[in-house]
N, C-alpha and C. Protein backbone atom coordinates (compact mmCIF):
# COMPACT_ATOMS: atom_id res chain seq x y z
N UNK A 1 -3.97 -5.80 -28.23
CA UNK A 1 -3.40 -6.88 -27.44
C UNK A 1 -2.90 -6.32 -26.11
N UNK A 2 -3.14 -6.99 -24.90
CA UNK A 2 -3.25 -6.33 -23.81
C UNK A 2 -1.42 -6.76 -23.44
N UNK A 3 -0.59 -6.06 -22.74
CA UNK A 3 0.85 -6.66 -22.13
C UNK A 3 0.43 -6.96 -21.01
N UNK A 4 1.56 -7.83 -20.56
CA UNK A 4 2.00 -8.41 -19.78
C UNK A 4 1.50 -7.66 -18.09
N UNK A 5 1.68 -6.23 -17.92
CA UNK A 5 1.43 -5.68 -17.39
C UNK A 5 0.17 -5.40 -17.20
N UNK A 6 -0.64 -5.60 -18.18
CA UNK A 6 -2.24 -5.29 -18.32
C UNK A 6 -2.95 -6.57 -17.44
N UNK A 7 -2.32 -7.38 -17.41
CA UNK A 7 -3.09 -8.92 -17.53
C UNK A 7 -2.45 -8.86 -16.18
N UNK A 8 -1.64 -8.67 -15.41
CA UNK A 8 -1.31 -8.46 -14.01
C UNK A 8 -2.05 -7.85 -13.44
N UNK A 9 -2.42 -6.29 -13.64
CA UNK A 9 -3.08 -5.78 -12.80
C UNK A 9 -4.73 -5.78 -12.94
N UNK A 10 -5.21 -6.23 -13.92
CA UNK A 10 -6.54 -6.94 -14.27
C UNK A 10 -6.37 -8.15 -12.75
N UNK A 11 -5.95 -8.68 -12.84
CA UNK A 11 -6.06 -10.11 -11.05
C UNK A 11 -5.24 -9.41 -10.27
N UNK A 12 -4.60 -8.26 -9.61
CA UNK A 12 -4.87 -7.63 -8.55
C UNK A 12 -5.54 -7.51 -7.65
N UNK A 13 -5.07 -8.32 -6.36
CA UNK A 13 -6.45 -8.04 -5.53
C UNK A 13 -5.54 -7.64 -4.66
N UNK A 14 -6.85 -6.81 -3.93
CA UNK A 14 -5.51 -5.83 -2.47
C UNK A 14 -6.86 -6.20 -1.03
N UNK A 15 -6.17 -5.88 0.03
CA UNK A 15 -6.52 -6.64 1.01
C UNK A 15 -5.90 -5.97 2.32
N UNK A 16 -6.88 -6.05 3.40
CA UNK A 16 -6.34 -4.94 4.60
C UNK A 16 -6.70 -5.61 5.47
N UNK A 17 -5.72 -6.45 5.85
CA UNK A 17 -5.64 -7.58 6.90
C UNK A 17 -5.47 -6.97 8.35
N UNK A 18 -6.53 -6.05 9.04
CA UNK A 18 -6.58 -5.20 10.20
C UNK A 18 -6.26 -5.96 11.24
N UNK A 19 -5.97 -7.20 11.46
CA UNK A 19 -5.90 -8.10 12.65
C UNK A 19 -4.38 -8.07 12.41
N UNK A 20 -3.81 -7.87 11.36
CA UNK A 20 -2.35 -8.48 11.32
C UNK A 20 -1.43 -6.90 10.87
N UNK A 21 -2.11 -5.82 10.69
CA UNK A 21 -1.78 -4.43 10.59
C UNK A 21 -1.47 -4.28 9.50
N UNK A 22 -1.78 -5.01 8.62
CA UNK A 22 -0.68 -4.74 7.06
C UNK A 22 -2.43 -4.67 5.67
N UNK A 23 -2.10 -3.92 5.11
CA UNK A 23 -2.39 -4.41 3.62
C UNK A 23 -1.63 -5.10 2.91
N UNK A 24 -2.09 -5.82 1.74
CA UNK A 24 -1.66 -6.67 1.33
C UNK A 24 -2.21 -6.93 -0.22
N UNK A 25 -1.29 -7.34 -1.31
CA UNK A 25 -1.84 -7.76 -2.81
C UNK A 25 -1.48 -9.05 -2.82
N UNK A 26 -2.35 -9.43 -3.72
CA UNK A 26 -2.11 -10.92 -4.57
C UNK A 26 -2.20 -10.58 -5.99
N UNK A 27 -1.78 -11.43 -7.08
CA UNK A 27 -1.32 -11.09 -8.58
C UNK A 27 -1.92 -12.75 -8.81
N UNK A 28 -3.04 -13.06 -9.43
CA UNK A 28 -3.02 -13.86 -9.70
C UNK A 28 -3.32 -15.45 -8.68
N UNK A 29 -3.92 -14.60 -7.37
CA UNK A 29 -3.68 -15.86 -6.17
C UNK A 29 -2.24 -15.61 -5.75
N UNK A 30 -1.53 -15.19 -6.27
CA UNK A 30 0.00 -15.33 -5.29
C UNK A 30 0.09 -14.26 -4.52
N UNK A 31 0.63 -14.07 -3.34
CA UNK A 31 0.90 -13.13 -2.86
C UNK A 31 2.27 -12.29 -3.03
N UNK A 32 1.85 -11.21 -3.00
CA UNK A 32 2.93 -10.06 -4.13
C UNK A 32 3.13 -8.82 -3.55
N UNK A 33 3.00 -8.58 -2.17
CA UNK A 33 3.26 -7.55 -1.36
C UNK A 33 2.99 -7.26 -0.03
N UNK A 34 3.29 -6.44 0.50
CA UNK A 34 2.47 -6.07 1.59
C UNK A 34 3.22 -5.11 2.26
N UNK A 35 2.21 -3.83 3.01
CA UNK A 35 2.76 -2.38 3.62
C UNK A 35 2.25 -2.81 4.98
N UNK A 36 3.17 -3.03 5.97
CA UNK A 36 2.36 -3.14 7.13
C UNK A 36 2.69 -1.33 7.90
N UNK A 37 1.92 -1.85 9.22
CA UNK A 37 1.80 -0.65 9.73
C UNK A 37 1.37 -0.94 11.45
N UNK A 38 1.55 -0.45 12.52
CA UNK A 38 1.07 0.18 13.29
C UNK A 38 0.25 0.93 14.27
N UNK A 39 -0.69 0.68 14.31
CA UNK A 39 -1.41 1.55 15.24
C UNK A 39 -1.80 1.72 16.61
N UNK A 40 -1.45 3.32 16.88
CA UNK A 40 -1.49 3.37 17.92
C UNK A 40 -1.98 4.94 18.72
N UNK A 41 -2.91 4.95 19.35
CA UNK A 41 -3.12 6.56 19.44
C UNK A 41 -3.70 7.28 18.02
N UNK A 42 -4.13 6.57 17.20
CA UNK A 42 -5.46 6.79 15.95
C UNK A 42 -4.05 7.39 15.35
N UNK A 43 -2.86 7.01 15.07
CA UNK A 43 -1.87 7.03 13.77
C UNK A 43 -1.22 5.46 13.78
N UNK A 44 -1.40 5.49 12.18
CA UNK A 44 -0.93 4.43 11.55
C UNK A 44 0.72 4.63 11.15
N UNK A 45 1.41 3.85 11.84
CA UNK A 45 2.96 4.26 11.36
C UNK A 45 3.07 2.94 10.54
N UNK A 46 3.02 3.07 9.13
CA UNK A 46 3.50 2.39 8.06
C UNK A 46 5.19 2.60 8.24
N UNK A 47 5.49 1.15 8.30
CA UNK A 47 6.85 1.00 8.99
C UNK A 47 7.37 0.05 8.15
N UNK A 48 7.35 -0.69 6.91
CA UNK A 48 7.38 -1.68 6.15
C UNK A 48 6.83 -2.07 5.19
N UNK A 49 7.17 -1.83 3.38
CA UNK A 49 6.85 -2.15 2.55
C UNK A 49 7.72 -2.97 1.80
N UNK A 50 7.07 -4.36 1.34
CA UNK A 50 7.92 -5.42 0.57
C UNK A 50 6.60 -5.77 -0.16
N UNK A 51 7.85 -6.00 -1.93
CA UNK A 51 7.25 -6.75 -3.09
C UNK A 51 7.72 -7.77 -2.81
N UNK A 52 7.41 -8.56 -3.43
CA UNK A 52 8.06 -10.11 -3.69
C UNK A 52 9.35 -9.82 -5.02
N UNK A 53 9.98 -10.46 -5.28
CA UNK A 53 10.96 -9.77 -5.90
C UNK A 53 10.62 -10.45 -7.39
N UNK A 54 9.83 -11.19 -7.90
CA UNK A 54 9.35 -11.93 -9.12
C UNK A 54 8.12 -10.78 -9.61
N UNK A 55 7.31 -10.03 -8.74
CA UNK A 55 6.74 -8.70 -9.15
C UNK A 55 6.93 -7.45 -9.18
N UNK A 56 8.92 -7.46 -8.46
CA UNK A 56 9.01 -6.15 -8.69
C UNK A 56 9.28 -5.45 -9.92
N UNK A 57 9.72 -3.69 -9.78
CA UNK A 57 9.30 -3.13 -10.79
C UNK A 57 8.53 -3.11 -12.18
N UNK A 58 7.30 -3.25 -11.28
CA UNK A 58 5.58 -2.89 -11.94
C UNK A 58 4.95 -2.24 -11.23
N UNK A 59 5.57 -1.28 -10.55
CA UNK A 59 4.82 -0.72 -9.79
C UNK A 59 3.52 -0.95 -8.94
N UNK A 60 3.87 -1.93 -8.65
CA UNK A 60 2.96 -3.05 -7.19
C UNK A 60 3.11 -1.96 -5.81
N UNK A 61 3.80 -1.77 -5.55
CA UNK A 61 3.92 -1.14 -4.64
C UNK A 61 3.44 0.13 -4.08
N UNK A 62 3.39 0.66 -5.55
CA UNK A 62 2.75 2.56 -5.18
C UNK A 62 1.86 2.05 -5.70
N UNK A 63 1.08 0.86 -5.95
CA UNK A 63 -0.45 0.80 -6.09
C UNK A 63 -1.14 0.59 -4.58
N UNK A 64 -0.04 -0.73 -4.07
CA UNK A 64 -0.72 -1.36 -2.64
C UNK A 64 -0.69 0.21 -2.08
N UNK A 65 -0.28 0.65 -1.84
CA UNK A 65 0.59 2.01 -0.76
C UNK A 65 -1.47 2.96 -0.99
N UNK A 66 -1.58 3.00 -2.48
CA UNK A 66 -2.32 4.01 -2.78
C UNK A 66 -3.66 3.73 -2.31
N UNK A 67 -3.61 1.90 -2.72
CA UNK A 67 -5.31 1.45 -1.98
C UNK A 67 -5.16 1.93 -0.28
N UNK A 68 -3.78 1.20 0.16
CA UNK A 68 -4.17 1.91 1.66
C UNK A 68 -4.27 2.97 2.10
N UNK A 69 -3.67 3.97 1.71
CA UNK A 69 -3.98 5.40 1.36
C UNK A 69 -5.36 5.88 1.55
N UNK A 70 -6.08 5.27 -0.08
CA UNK A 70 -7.46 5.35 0.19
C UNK A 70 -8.10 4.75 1.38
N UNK A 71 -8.24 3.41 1.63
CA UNK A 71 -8.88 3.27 1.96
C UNK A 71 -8.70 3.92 3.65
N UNK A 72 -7.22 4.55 4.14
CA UNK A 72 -7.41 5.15 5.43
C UNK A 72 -8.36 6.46 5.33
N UNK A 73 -8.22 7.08 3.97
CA UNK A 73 -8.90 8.17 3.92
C UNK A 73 -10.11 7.82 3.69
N UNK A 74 -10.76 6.68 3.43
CA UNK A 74 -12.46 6.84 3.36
C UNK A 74 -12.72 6.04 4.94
N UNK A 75 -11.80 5.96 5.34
CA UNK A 75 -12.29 5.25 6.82
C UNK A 75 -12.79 6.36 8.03
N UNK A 76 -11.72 7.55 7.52
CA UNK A 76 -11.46 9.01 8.26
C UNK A 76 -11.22 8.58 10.10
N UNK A 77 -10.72 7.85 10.17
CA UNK A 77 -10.29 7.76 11.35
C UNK A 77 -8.70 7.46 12.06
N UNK A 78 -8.02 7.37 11.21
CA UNK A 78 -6.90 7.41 11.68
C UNK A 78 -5.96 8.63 10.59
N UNK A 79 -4.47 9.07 10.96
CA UNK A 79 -4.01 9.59 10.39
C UNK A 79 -2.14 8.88 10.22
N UNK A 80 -1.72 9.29 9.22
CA UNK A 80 -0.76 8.36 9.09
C UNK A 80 0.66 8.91 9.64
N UNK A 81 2.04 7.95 9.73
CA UNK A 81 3.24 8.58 10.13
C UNK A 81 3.56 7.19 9.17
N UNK A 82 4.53 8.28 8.27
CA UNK A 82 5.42 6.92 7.20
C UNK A 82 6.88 7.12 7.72
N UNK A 83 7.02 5.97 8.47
CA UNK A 83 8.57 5.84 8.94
C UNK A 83 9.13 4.73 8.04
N UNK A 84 8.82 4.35 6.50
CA UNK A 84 9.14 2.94 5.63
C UNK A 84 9.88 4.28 4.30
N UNK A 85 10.71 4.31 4.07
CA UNK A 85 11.28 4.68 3.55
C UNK A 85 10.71 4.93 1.97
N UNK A 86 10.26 3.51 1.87
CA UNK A 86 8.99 3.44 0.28
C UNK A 86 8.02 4.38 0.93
N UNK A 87 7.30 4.49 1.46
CA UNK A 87 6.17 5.45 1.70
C UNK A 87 6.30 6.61 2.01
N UNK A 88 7.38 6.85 2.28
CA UNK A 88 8.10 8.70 2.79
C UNK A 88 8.16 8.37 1.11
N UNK A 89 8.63 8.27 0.19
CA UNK A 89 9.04 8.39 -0.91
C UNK A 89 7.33 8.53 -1.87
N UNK A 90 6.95 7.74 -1.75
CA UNK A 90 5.33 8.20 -2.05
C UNK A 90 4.71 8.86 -1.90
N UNK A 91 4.71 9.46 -0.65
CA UNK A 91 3.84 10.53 -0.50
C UNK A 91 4.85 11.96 -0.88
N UNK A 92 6.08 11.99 -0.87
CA UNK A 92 6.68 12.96 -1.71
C UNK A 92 6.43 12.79 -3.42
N UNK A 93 5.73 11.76 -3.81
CA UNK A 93 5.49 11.72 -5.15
C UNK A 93 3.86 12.31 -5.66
N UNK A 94 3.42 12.09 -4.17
CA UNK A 94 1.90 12.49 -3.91
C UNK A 94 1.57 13.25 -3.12
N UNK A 95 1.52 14.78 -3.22
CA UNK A 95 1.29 15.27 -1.93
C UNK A 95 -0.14 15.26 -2.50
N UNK A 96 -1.22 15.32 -2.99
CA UNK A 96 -2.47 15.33 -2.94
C UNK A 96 -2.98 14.26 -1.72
N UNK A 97 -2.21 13.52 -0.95
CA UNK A 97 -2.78 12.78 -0.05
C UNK A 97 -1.88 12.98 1.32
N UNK A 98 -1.09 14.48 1.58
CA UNK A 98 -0.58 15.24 2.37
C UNK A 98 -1.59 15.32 3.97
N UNK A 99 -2.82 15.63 3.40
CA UNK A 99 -4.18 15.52 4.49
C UNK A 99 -3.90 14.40 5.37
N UNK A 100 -3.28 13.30 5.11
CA UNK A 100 -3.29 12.31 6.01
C UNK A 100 -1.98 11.83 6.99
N UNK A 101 -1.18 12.86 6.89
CA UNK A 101 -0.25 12.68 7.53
C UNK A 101 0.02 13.57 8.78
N UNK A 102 0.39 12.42 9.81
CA UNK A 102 0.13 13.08 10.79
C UNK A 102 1.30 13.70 11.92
């Protein structure tokens, strides 16, 4: 039997709204986060991460953080500066993605 938690991140969808600087999740169609960011001079200053407070602690957050993560690193064109306090805190939880900070 799958929890509560299983069946959340099964309808996870994440989303990198480049016109508006932010990634972004939905849970189900609702919207349930978003890391915005910055750019300027090919660094991304992630400057702002918010859950919605009905999905927090489920770790929504160091998921959104991780898709954008990836997906800056398969883009290979920008490098990051985390001035959001959640994301300085992430990437001290992750230095395997140290390479991208700039």
């Amino acid at each position: 039997m799958a929890s509560q938690q299983d069946r959340d991140a099964v309808s996870e969808e994440f989303r990198h709204r480049r016109e508006d600087g932010a990634y972004e999740v939905t849970i189900g169609g609702t919207p349930a986060g978003v890391a915005s960011y910055h750019l300027a001079n090919g660094i991304a200053d992630f400057h702002h991460t918010e859950v919605v407070p009905a999905f927090g602690g489920r770790g929504v957050a160091g998921r959104l953080v991780r898709f954008a993560m990836d997906d800056v690193r398969a883009a290979g064109q920008w490098k990051v500066r985390a001035s959001c306090p959640y994301v300085v805190h992430w990437f001290g939880e992750h230095p395997e993605y140290a390479d991208l900070l700039a």
